[in-house]
Protein backbone atom coordinates (compact mmCIF):
# COMPACT_ATOMS: atom_id res chain seq x y z
CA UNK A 1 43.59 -35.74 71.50
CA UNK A 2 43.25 -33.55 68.63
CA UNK A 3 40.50 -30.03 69.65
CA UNK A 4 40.51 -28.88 65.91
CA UNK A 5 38.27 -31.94 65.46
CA UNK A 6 35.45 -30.74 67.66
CA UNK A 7 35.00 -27.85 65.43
CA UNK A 8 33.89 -29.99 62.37
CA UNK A 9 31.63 -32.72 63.90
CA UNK A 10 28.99 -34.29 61.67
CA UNK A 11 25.56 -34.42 62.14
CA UNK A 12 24.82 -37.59 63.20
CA UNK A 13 27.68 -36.89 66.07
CA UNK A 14 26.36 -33.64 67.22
CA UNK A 15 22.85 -35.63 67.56
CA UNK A 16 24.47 -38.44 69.54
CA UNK A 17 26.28 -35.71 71.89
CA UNK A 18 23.04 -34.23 72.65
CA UNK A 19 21.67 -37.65 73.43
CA UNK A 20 24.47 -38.56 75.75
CA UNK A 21 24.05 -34.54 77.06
CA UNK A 22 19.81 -35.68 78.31
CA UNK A 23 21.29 -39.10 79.65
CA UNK A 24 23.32 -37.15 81.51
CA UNK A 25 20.95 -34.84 82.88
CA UNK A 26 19.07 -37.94 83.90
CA UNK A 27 21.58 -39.68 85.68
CA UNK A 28 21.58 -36.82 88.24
CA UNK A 29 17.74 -35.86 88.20
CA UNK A 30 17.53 -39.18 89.55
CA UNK A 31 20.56 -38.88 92.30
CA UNK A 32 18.76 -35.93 93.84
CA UNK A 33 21.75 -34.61 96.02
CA UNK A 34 25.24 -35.19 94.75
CA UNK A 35 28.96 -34.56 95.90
CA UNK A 36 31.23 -34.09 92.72
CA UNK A 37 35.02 -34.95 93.39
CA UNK A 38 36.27 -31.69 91.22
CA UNK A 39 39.91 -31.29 90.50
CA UNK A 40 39.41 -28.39 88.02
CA UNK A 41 40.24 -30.32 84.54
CA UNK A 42 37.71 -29.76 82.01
CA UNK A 43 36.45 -33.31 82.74
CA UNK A 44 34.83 -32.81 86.38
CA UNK A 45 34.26 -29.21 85.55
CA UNK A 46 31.57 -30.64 83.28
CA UNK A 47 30.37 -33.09 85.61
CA UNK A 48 29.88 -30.46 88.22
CA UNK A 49 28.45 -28.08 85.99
CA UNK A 50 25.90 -30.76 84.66
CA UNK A 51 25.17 -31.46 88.29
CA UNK A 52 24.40 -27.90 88.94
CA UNK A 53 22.70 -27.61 86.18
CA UNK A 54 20.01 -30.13 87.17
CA UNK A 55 20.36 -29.91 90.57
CA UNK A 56 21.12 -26.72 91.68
CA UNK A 57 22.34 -26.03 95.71
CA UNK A 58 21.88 -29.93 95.84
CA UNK A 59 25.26 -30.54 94.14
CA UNK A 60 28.66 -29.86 96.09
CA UNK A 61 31.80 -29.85 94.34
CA UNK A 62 34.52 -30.81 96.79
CA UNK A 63 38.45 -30.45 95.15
CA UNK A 64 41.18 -32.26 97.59
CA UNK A 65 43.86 -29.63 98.67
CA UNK A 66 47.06 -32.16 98.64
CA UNK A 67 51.14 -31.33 97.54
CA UNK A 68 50.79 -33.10 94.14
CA UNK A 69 48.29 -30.29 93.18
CA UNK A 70 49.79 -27.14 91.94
CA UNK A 71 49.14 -24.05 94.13
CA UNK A 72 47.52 -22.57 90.96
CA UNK A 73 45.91 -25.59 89.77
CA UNK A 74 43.85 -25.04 93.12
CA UNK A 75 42.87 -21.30 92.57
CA UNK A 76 41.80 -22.37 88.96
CA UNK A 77 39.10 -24.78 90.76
CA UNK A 78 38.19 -21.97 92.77
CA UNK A 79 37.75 -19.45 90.11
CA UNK A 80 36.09 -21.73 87.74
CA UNK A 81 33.22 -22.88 90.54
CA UNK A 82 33.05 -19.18 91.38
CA UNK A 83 32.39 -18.22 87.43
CA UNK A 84 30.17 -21.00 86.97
CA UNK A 85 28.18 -20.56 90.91
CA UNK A 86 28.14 -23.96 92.47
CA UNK A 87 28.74 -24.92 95.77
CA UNK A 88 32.90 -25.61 96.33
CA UNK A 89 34.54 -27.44 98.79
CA UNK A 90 38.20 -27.45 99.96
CA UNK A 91 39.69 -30.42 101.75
CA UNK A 92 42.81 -31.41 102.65
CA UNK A 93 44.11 -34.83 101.71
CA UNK A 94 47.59 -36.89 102.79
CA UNK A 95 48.63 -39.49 100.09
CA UNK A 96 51.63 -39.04 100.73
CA UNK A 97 51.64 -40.20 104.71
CA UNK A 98 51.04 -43.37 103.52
CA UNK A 99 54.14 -45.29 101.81
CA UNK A 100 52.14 -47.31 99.86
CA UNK A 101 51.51 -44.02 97.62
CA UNK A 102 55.05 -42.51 98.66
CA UNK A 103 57.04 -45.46 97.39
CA UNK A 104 55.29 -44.71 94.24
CA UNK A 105 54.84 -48.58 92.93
CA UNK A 106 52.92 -49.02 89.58
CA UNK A 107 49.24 -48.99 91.44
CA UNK A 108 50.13 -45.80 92.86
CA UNK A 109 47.04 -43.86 91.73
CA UNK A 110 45.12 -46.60 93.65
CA UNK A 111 46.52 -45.26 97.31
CA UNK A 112 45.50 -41.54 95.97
CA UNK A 113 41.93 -42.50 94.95
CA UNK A 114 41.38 -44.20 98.08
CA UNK A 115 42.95 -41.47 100.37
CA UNK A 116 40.47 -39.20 97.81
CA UNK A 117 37.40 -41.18 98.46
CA UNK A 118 37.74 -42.06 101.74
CA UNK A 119 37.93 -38.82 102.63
CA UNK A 120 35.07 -37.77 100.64
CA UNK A 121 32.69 -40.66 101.12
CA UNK A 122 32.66 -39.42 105.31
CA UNK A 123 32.22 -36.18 103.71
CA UNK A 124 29.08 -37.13 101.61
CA UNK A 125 27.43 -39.11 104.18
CA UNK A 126 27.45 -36.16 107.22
CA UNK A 127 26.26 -33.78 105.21
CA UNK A 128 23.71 -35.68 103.39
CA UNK A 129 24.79 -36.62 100.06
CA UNK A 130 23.92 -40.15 98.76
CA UNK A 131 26.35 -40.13 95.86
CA UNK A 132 29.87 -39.10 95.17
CA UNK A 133 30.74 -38.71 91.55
CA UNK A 134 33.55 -37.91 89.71
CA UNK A 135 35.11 -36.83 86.25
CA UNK A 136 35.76 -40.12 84.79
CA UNK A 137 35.51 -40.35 80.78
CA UNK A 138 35.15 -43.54 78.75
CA UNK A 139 38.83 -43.28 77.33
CA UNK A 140 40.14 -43.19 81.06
CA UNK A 141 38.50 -47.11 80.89
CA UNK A 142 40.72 -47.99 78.36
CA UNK A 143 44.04 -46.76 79.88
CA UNK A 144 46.05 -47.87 82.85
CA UNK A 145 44.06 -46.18 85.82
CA UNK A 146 43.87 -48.49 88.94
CA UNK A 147 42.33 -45.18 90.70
CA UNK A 148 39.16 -46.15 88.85
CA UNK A 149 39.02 -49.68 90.67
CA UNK A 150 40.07 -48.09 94.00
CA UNK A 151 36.85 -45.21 93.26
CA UNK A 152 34.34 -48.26 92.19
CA UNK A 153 35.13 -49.84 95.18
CA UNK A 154 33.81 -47.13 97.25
CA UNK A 155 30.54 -47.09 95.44
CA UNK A 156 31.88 -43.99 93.53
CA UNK A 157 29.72 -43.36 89.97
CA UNK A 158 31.44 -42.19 86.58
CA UNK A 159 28.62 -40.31 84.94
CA UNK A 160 30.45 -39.26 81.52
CA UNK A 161 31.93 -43.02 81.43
CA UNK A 162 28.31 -43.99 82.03
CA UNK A 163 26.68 -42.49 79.01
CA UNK A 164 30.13 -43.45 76.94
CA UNK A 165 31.17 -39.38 76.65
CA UNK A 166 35.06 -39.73 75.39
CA UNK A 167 37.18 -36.84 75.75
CA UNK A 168 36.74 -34.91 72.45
CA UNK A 169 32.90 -35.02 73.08
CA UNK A 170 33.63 -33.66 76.98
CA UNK A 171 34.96 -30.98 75.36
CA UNK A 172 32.65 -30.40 72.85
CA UNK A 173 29.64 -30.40 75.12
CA UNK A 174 31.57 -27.70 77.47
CA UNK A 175 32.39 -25.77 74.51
CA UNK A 176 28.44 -25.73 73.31
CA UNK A 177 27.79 -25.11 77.00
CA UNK A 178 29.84 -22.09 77.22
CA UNK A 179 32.60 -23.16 79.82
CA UNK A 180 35.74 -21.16 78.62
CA UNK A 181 38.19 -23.48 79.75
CA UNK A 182 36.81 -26.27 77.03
CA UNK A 183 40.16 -26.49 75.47
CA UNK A 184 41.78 -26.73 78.97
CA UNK A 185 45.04 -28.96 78.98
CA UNK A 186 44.80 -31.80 80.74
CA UNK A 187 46.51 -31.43 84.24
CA UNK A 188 46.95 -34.89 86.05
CA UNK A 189 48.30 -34.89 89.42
CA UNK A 190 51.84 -33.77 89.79
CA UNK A 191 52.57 -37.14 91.30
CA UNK A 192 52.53 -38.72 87.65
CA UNK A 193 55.83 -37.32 86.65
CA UNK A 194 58.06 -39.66 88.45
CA UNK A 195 58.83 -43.26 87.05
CA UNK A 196 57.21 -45.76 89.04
CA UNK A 197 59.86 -46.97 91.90
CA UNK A 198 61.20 -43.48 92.64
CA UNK A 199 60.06 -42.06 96.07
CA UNK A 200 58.09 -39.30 95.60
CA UNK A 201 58.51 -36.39 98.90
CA UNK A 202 57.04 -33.02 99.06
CA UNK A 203 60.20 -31.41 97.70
CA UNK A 204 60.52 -33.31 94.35
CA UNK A 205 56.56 -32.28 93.95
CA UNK A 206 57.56 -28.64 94.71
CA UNK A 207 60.50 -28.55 92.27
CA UNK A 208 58.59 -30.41 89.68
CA UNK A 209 55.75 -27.84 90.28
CA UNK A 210 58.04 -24.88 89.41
CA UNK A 211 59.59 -26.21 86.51
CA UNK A 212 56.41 -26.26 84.43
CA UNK A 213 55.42 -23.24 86.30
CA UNK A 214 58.50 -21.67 84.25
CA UNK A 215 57.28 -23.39 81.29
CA UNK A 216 53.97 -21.87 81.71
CA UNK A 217 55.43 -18.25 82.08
CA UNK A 218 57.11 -19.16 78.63
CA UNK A 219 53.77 -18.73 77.16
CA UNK A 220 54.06 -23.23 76.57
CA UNK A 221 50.73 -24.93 77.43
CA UNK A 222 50.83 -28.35 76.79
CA UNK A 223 54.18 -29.80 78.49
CA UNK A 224 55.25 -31.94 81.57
CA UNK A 225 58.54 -31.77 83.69
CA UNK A 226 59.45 -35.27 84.23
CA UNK A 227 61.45 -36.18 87.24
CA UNK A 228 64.18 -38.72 87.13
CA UNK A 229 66.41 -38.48 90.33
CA UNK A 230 68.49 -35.51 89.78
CA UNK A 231 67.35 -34.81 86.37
CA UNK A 232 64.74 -33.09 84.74
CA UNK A 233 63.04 -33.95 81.32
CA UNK A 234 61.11 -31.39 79.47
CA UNK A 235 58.52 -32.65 76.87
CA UNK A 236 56.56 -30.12 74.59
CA UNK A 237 54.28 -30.58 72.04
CA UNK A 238 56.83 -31.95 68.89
CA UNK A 239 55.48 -28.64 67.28
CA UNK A 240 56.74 -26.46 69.96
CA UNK A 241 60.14 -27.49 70.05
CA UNK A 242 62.14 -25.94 67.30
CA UNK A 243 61.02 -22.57 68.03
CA UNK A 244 61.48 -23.45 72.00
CA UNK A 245 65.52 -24.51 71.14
CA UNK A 246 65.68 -21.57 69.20
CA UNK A 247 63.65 -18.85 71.17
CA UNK A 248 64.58 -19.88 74.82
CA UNK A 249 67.64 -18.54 76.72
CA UNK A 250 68.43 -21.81 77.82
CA UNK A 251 71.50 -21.11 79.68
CA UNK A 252 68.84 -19.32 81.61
CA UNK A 253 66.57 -21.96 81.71
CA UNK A 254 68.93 -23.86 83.53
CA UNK A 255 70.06 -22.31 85.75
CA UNK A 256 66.67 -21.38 87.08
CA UNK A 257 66.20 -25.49 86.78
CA UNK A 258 69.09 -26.17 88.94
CA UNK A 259 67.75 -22.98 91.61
CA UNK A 260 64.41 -25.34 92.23
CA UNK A 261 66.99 -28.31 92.77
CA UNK A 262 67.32 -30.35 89.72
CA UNK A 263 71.21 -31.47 88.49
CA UNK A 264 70.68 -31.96 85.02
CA UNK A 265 67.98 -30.71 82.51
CA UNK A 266 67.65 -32.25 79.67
CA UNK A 267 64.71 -31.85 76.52
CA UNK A 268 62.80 -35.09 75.55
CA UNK A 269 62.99 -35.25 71.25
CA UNK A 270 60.10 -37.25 71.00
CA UNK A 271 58.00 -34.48 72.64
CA UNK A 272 55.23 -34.89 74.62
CA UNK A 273 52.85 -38.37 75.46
CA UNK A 274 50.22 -38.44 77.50
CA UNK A 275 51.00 -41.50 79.98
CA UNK A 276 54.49 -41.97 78.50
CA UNK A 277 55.48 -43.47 81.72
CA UNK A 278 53.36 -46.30 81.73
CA UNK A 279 55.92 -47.70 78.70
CA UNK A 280 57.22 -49.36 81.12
CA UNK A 281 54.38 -51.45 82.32
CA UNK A 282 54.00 -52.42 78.29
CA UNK A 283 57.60 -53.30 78.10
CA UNK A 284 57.43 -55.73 81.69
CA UNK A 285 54.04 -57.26 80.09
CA UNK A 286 55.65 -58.39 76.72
C-alpha cells in the first residue's frame, strides 16, 4: 500500500470518502451500544474512534492481552485510547492453549479469532453490548483471512468492509480526522511470522518479538522477523536495504540475534511482502 497516494486524491474520491465517512456514522447511530475488538492498528483505531464519535461512553474498545502481541504493541493501544478518550478494555486471551492454533496449520488465524470472539462475545453480552465490531477493511475480503469466517460466525460486524472503506481510504479518513498514527505500519499478530506447520510456543513469539524490537531501535519501520526453526529472516522495505547492509554493524546484529535464541540470521533480497507466507498456499493450489 502506497501513503504518498492519499495525499493527492481527486475530487470525486474525497467525495466518495466522505460518503462512506456518514455511512459509517450510521451504521453505529443505529447499533446504539457497541464493543470494538481494538488491537491498536490504524484500522480498529478508526473504527473505535468512529464509534466514539457517534456514540460516546456507549462504545467500549476491548484489545486482547495474548503472547503474539508485542509488550509495546499493547501500551500503543493504551496510549492511543487514552489520546483519543474512549472507554479501553484489557483482556487476556489463550490461543495458544489450544493446539489447533499452536500447531499453527494454514487456518490458524481461525483458532485466534474464535479464542478472540468468544471471549469477547461473553464480554459484550454481561455488560450490555448488543454488537461486537471489529477493524475489518474491504481488502482484508480479498486476502487469505479465515479469522473473518471464524468472526462472522459469531455474529461479529465489519463496519469499514461494510461501507467498502479499503486501506488507503482508512487512512485517509484518520488522517482528515486528525489521528496521528494514520500512517501507522501495519502490525499483524506476531503469530504470522512462522510458516504454516511450525509449532509456534511462547519462546519463539518472545524471540521473534525482540528481533524486530532491535529493528525498531534501528530507526526501520516497516520490517518483519520471520521465523524458520533456528533461523531468522529479516525483510525491509527493498528501499531500506542497501543503506541497512551498509550502515548496520551486523556482526553486532548477530550476535544480539543469536542472544534472543536464533542460530542463523539471514536478510531476505526480495524485501518485504505483506502475507509472503501465504505463497505457499498459492503454490499447493496450482
Amino acid at each position: 500500500m502506497d501513503n504518498r497516494n492519499i495525499h493527492h486524491l481527486p475530487i470525486h474520491l474525497k467525495t466518495m470518502l466522505a460518503e462512506k465517512s456518514q455511512q459509517l456514522r450510521a451504521i453505529f447511530a443505529e447499533m446504539d451500544r457497541a464493543l470494538i475488538a481494538y488491537s491498536g492498528g490504524i484500522d480498529s483505531t478508526l473504527t473505535a474512534k468512529i464509534a466514539y464519535d457517534v456514540l460516546g461512553d456507549r462504545a467500549l474498545a476491548v484489545t486482547a492481552d495474548s503472547p503474539s502481541l508485542m509488550p509495546e504493541d499493547l501500551e500503543e493501544a493504551r496510549v492511543q485510547a487514552v489520546e483519543i478518550g474512549f472507554r479501553h478494555q484489557v483482556v487476556k486471551t489463550h490461543e495458544l492453549d489450544n493446539p489447533n492454533y499452536a500447531s499453527n496449520p494454514v487456518n490458524r488465524c481461525y483458532f485466534c479469532k474464535s479464542e478472540l470472539h468468544d471471549t469477547l462475545k461473553p464480554l459484550a453480552q454481561q455488560m450490555g453490548y448488543p454488537y461486537v465490531v471489529d477493524g475489518v477493511n474491504a481488502d482484508d475480503l480479498q486476502d487469505y483471512r479465515p479469522g473473518i469466517q471464524a468472526a462472522k460466525e459469531r455474529g461479529v460486524r465489519s463496519p469499514l468492509a461494510e461501507v467498502g472503506l479499503s486501506k488507503l481510504e482508512v487512512r485517509q479518513l484518520a488522517k482528515e480526522l486528525g489521528l496521528p498514527w494514520w500512517d501507522k505500519p501495519a502490525q499483524p499478530c506476531l503469530s504470522s511470522r512462522f510458516p504454516y506447520g511450525e509449532e509456534i510456543t511462547v519462546e519463539k513469539l518472545q524471540r521473534v518479538g525482540r528481533g524486530e524490537r532491535y529493528l525498531r531501535q534501528l530507526g526501520l519501520k516497516n520490517l518483519r522477523v520471520r521465523s524458520d526453526g533456528d533461523t531468522a529472516r529479516i525483510e525491509l522495505l527493498p528501499e531500506d536495504i542497501k543503506e541497512f547492509v551498509l550502515t548496520t554493524d551486523l556482526p553486532t546484529l548477530v550476535q544480539a540475534f543469536q542472544d534472543f535464541g536464533f542460530t542463523y540470521v539471514t536478510l531476505d533480497l526480495e524485501g518485504y511482502r505483506s502475507g509472503k507466507l501465504n505463497r505457499v498456499l498459492q503454490t499447493s493450489a496450482g
